[in-house]
N, C-alpha and C. Protein backbone atom coordinates (compact mmCIF):
# COMPACT_ATOMS: atom_id res chain seq x y z
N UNK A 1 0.84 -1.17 0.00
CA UNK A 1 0.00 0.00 0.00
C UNK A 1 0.89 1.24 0.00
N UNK A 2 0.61 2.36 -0.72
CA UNK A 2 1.32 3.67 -1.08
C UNK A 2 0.29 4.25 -0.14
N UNK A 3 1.11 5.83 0.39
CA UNK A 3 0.33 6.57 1.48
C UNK A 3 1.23 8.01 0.64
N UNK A 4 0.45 8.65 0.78
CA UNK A 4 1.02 10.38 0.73
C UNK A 4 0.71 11.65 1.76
N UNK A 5 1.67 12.27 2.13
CA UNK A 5 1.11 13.57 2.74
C UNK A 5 1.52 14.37 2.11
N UNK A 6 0.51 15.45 2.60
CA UNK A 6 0.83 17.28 2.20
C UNK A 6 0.39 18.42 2.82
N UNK A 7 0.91 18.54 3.38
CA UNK A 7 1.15 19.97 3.80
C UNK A 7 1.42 21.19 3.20
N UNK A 8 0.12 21.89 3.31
CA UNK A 8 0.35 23.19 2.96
C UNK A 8 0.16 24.20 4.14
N UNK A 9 1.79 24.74 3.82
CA UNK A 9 2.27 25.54 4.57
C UNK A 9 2.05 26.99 4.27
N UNK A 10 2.22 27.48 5.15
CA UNK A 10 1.84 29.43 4.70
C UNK A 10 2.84 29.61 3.16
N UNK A 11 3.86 28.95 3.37
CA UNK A 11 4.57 29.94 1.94
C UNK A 11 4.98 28.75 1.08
N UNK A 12 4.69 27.18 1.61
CA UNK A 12 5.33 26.34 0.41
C UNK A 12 4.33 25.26 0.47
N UNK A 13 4.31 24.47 -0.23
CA UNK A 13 3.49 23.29 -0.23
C UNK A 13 4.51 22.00 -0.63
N UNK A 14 4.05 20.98 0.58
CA UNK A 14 5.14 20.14 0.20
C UNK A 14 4.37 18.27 0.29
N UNK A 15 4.68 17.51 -0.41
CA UNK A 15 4.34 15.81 -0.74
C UNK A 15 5.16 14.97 -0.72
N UNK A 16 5.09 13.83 -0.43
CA UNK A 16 5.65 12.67 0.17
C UNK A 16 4.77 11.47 0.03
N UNK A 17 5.48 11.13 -0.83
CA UNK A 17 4.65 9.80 -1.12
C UNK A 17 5.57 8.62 -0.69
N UNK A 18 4.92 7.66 -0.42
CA UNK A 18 5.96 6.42 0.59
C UNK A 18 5.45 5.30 0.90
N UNK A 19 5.75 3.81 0.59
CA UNK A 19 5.14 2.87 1.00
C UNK A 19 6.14 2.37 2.67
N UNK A 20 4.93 0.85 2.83
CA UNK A 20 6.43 0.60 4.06
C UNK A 20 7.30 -0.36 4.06
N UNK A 21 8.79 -0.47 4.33
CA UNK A 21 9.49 -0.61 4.26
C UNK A 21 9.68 -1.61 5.23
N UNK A 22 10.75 -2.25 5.47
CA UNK A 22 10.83 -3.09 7.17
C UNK A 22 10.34 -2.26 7.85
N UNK A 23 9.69 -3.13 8.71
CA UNK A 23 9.20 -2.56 9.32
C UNK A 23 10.04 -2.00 10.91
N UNK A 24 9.80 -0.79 11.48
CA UNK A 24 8.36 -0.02 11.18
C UNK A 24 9.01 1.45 10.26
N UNK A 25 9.91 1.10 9.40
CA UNK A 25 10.22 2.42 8.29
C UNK A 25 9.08 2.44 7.31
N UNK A 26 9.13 3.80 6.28
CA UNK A 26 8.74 3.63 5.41
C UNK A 26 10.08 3.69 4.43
N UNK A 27 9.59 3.43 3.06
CA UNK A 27 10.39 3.51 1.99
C UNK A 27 10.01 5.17 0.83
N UNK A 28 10.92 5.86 1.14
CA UNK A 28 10.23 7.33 0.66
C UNK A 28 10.53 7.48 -0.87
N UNK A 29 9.14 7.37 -2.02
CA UNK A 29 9.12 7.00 -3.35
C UNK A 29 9.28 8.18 -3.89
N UNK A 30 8.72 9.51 -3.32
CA UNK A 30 8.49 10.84 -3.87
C UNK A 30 8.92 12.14 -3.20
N UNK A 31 9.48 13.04 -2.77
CA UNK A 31 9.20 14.34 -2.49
C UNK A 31 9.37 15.37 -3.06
N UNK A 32 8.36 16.29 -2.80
CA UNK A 32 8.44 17.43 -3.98
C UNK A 32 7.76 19.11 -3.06
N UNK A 33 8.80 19.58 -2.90
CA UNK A 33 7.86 20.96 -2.53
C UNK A 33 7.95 22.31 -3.37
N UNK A 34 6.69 22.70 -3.43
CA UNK A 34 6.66 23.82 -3.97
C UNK A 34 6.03 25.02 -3.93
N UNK A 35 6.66 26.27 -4.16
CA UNK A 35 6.48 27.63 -3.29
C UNK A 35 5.40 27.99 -3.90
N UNK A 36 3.68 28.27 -2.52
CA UNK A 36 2.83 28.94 -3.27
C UNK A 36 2.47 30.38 -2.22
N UNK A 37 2.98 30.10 -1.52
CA UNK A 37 2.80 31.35 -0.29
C UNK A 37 1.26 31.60 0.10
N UNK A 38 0.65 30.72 0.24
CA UNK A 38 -0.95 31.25 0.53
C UNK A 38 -1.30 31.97 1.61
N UNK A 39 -0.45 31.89 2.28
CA UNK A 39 -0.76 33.02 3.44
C UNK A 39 -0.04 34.68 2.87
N UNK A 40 0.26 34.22 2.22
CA UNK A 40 0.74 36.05 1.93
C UNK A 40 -0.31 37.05 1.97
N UNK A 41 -0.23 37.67 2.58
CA UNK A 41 -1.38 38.97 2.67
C UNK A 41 -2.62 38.67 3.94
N UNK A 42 -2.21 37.64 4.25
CA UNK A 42 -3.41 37.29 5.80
C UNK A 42 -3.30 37.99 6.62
N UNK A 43 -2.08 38.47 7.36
CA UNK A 43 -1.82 39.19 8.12
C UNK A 43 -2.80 40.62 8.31
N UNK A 44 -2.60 40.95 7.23
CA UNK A 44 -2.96 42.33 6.97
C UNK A 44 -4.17 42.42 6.80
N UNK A 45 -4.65 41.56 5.97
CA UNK A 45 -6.10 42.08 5.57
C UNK A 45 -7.17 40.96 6.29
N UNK A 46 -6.60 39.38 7.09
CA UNK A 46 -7.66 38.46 7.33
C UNK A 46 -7.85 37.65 6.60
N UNK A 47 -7.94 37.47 5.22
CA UNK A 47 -8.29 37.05 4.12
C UNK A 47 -7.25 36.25 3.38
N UNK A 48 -7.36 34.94 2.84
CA UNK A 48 -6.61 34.64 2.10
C UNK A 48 -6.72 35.28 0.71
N UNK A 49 -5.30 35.15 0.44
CA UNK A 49 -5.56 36.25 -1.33
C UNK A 49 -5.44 35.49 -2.52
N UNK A 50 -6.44 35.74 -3.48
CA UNK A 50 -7.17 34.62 -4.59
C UNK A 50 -6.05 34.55 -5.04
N UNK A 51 -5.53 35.23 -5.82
CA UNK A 51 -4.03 34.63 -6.30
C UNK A 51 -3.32 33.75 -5.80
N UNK A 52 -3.30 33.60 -4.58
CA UNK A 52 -1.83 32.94 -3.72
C UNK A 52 -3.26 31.78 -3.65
N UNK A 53 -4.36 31.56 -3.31
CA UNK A 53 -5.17 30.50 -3.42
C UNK A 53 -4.86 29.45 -5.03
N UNK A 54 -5.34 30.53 -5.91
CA UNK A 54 -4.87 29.86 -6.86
C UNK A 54 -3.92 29.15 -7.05
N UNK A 55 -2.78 30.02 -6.74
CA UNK A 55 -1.82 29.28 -7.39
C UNK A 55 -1.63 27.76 -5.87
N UNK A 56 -2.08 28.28 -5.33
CA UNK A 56 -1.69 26.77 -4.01
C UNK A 56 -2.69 25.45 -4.58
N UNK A 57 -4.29 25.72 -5.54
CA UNK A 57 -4.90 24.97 -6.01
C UNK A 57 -4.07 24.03 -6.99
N UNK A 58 -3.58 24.74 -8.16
CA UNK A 58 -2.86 24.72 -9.03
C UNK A 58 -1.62 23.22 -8.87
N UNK A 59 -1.00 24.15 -7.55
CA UNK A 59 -0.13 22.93 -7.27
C UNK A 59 -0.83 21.83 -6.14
N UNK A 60 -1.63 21.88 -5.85
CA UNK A 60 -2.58 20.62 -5.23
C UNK A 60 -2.80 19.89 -6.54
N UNK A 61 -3.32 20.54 -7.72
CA UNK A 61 -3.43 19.55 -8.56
C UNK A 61 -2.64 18.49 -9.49
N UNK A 62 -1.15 19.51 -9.51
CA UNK A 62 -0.32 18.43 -9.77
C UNK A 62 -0.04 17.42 -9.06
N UNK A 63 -0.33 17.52 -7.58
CA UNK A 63 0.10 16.85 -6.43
C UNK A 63 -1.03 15.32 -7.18
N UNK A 64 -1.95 15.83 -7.41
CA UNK A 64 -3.17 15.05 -7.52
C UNK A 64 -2.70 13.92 -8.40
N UNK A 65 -2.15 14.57 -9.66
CA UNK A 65 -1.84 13.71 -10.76
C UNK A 65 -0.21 12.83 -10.40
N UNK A 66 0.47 13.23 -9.26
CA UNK A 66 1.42 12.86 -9.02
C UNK A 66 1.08 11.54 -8.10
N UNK A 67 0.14 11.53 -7.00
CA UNK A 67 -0.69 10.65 -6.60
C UNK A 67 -1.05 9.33 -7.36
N UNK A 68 -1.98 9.98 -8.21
CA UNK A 68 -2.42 8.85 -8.90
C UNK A 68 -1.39 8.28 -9.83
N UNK A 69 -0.54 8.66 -10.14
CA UNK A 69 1.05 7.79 -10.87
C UNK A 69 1.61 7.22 -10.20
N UNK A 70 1.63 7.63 -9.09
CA UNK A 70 2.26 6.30 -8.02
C UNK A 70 1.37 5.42 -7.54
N UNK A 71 0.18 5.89 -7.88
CA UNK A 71 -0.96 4.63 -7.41
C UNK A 71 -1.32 4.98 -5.84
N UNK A 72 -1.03 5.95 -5.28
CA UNK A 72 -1.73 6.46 -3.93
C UNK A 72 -2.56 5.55 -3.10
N UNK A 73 -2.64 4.66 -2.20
CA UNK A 73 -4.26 4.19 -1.77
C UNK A 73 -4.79 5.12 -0.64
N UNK A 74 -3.90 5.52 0.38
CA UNK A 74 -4.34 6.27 1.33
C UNK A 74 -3.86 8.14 1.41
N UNK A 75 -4.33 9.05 1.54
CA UNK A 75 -3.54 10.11 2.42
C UNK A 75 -4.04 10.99 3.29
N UNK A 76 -3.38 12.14 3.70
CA UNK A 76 -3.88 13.03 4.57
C UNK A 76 -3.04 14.41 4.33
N UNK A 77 -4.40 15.41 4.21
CA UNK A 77 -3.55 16.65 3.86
C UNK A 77 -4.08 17.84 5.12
N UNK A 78 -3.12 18.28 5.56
CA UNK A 78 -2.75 19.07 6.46
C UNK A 78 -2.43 20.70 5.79
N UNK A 79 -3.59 21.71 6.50
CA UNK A 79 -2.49 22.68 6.22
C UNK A 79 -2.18 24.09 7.29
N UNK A 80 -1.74 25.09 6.80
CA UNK A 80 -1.18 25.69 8.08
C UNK A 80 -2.31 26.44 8.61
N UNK A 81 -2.09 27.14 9.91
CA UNK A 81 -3.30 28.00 10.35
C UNK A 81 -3.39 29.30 9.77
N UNK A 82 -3.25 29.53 8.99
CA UNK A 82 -3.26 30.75 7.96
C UNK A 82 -4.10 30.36 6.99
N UNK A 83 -4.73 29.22 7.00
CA UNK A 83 -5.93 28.87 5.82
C UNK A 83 -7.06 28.76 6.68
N UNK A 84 -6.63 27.93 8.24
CA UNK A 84 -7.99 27.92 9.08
C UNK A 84 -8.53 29.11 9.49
N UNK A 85 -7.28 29.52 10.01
CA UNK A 85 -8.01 31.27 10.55
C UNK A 85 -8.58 31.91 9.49
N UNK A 86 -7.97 32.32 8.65
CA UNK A 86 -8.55 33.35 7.87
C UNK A 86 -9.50 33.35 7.31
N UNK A 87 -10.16 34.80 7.21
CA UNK A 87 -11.71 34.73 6.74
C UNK A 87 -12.05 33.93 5.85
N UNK A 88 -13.17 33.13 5.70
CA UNK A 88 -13.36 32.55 4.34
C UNK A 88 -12.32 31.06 4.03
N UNK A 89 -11.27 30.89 5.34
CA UNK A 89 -10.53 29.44 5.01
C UNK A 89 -11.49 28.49 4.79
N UNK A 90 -12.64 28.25 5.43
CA UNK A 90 -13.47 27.07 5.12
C UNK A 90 -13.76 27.17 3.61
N UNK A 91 -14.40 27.94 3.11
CA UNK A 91 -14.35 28.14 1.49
C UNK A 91 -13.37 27.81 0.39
N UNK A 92 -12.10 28.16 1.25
CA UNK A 92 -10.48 27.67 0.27
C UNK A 92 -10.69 26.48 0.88
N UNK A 93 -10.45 25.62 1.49
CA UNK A 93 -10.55 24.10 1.88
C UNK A 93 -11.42 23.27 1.50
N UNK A 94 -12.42 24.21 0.83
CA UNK A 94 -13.73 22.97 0.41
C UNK A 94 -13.59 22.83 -1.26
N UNK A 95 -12.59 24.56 -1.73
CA UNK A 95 -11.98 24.04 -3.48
C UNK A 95 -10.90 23.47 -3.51
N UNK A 96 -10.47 23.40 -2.31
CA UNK A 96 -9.16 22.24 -2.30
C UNK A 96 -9.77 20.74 -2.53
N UNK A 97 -10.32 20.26 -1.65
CA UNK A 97 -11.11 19.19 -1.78
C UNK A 97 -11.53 18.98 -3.48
């Protein structure tokens, strides 16, 4: 069985894809991070900013297609409190989904 995480972080987004290995390691098949800064501009205004959303969608979706090439069965995506707090994070988390 293949497992992936991701974390999106205020300024990068990062994946790990990995089956297991002897146990109790895993064997790490993938990592890849890449800069979308979605928290940029929270501070200031509350709000995540559509741009920096976008582009964090953007690279969720390669993540997506990177997933399914390794054959993914399980994961869990995590991201920073700069998407929960901010106004309207439930809204960016449900076009993440």
């Amino acid at each position: 069985m293949r497992y992936a995480a991701v974390d999106i972080g205020t300024n990068s987004c990062r994946l790990l894809i990995a089956e297991p290995d002897i146990a109790p390691k895993l064997l790490n098949l993938h990592k890849e991070m890449e800069t979308t800064r979605v928290g940029e501009g929270v501070n200031q205004s509350g709000l995540l900013n559509a741009e920096a959303m976008e582009r964090t969608l953007l690279c969720l979706g390669r993540f997506q297609e990177k997933m399914l090439a390794y054959r993914v069965e399980k994961y869990r995506v995590v991201a920073t409190s700069a998407v929960s707090e901010a106004g309207k994070g439930s809204q960016s988390a449900h076009r993440a989904r």
